[in-house]
Protein backbone atom coordinates (compact mmCIF):
# COMPACT_ATOMS: atom_id res chain seq x y z
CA UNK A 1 -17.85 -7.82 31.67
CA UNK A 2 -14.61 -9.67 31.21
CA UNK A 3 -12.97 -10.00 27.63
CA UNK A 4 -13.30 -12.92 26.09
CA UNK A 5 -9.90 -15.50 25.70
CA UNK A 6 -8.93 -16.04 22.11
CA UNK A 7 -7.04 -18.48 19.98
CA UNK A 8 -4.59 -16.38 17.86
CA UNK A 9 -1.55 -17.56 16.05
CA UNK A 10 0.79 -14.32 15.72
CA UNK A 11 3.53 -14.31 12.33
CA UNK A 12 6.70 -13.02 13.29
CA UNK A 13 5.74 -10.14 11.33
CA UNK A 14 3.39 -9.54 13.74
CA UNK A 15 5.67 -8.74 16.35
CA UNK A 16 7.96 -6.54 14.68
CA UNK A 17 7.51 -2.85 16.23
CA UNK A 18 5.74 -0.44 14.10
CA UNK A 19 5.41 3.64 13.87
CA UNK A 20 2.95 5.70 15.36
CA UNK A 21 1.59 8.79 14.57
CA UNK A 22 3.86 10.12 17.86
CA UNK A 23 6.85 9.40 15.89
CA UNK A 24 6.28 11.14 12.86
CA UNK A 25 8.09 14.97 14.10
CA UNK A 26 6.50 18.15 12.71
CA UNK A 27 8.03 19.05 9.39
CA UNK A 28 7.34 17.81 5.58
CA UNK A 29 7.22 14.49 4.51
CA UNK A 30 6.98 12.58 1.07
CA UNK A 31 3.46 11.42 1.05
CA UNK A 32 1.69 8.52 -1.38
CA UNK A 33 -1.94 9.30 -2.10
CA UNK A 34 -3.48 6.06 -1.74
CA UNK A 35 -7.41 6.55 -2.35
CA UNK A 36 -9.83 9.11 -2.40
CA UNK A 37 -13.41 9.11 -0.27
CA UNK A 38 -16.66 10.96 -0.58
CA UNK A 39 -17.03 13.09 2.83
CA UNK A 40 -19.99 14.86 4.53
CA UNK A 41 -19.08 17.25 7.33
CA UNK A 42 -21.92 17.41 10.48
CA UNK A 43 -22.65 20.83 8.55
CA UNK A 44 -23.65 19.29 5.60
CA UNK A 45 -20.90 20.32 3.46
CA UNK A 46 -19.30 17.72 0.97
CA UNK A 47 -16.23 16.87 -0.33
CA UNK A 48 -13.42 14.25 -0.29
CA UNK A 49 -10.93 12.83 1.83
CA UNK A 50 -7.74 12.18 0.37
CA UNK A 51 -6.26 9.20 2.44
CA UNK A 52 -1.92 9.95 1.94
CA UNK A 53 0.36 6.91 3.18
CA UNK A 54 3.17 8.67 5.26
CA UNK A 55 5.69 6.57 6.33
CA UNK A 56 3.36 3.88 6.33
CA UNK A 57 0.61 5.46 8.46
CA UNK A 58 -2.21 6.71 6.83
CA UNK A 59 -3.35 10.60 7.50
CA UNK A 60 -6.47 11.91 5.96
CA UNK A 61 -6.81 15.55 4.25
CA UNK A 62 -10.53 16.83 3.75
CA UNK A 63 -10.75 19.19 0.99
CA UNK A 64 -14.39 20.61 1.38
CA UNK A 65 -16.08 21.69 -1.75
CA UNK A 66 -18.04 24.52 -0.77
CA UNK A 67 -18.03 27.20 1.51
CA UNK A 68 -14.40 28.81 0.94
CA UNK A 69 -12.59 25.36 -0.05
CA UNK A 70 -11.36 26.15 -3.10
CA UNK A 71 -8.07 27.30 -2.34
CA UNK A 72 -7.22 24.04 -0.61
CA UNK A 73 -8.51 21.81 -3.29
CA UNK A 74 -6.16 23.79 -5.58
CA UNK A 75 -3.17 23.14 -3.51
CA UNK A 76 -3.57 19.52 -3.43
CA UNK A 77 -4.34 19.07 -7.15
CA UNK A 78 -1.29 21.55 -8.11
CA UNK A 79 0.93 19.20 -5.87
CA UNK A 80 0.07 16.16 -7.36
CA UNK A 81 0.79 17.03 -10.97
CA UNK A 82 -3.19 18.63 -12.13
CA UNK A 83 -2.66 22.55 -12.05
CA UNK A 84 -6.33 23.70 -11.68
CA UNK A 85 -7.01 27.07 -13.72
CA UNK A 86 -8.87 29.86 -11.89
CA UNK A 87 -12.40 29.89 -12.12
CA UNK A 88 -13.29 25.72 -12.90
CA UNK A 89 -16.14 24.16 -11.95
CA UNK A 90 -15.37 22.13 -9.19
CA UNK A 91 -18.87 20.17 -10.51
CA UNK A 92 -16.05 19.08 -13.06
CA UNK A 93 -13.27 17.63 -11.30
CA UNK A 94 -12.08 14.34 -10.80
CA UNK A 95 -10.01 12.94 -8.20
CA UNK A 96 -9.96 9.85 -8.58
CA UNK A 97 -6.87 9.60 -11.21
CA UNK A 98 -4.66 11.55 -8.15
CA UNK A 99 -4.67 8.20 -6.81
CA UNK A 100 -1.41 6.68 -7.08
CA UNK A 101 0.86 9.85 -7.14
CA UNK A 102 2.86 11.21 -4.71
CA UNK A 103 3.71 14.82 -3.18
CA UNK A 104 5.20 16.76 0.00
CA UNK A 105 3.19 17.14 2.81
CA UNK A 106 3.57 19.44 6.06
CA UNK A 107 2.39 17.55 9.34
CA UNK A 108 2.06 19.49 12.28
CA UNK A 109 0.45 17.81 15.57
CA UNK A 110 -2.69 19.81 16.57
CA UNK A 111 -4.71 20.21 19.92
CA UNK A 112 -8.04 18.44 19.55
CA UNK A 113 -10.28 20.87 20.10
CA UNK A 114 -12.59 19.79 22.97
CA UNK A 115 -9.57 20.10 25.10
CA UNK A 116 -8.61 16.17 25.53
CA UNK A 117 -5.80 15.41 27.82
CA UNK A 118 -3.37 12.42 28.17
CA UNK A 119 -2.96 11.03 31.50
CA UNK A 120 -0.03 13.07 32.09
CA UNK A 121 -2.21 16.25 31.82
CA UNK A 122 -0.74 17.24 28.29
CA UNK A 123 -2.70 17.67 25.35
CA UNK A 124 -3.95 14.53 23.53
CA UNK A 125 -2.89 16.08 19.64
CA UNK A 126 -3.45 14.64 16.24
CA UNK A 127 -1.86 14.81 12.82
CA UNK A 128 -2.53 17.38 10.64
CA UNK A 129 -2.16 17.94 6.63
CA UNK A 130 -1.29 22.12 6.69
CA UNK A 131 0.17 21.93 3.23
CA UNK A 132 0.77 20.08 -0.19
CA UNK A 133 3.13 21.19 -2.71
CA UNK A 134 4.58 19.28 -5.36
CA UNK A 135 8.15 16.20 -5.35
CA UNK A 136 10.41 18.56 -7.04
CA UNK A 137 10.21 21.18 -9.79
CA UNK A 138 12.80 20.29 -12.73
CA UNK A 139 13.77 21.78 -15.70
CA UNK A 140 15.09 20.10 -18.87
CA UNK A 141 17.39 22.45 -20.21
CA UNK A 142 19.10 20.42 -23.51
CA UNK A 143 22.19 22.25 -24.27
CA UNK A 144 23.90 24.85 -21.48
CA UNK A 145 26.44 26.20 -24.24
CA UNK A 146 23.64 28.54 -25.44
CA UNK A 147 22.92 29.96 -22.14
């Protein structure tokens, strides 16, 4: 069925080129988390998906809440500023005030794993959160003349 013709007006904003997830390079990045999303894996395990701006592109981490996911909800709230003692409740936690706050993230472009292929025979990959850690770790020291 052919498309259908359109009447669009186009800003010059609109033509301006933009990034794609090709450009961003494996490596760590300085990532805004922008919101936070209930998510339900085909399993049936829940959790959240914390939706990071990255150079303007957003890229989803899924922190499941059961099932051995502790670790990696740890790692995100320890990166962005809520250390998370050993042994809470996840029941307990909120992310919802993470939103707004910023950390390093590690990209890495992954294999999908069903084996997709571009049409130059190489595999189609997508970009994956392996790591959060926190901005920067400071210290205040006040005077150095008593060091």
């Amino acid at each position: 069925m052919p498309a259908t013709p359109q009447s669009v007006t186009f800003t010059e904003d609109d033509y301006k080129e933009r990034l794609s997830y090709n450009d961003l390079e494996n490596g760590d990045y300085e990532a805004f988390l922008e919101d936070v999303e209930d998510v339900k894996a085909k399993t049936g395990n829940y959790g959240w998906g914390f939706k990071f701006q990255i150079k303007g592109l957003p890229v989803t981490s899924k922190l499941w809440l059961k099932g051995g996911g502790g670790w990696k909800v740890r790692e995100v709230f320890n990166a962005l500023g809520e250390p998370i003692p050993p042994g809470t409740d996840v029941s307990t936690l909120n992310p919802n005030p993470l939103i707004g706050r910023k950390c390093v993230v590690t990209l890495k472009h992954e294999p999908y794993s069903d084996g997709q292929t571009n049409d130059d025979g190489t595999p189609k990959t997508f970009v994956n959160i392996t790591r959060h850690t926190p901005l920067v770790a400071t210290e205040t020291v006040a005077d150095f003349s008593e060091l």
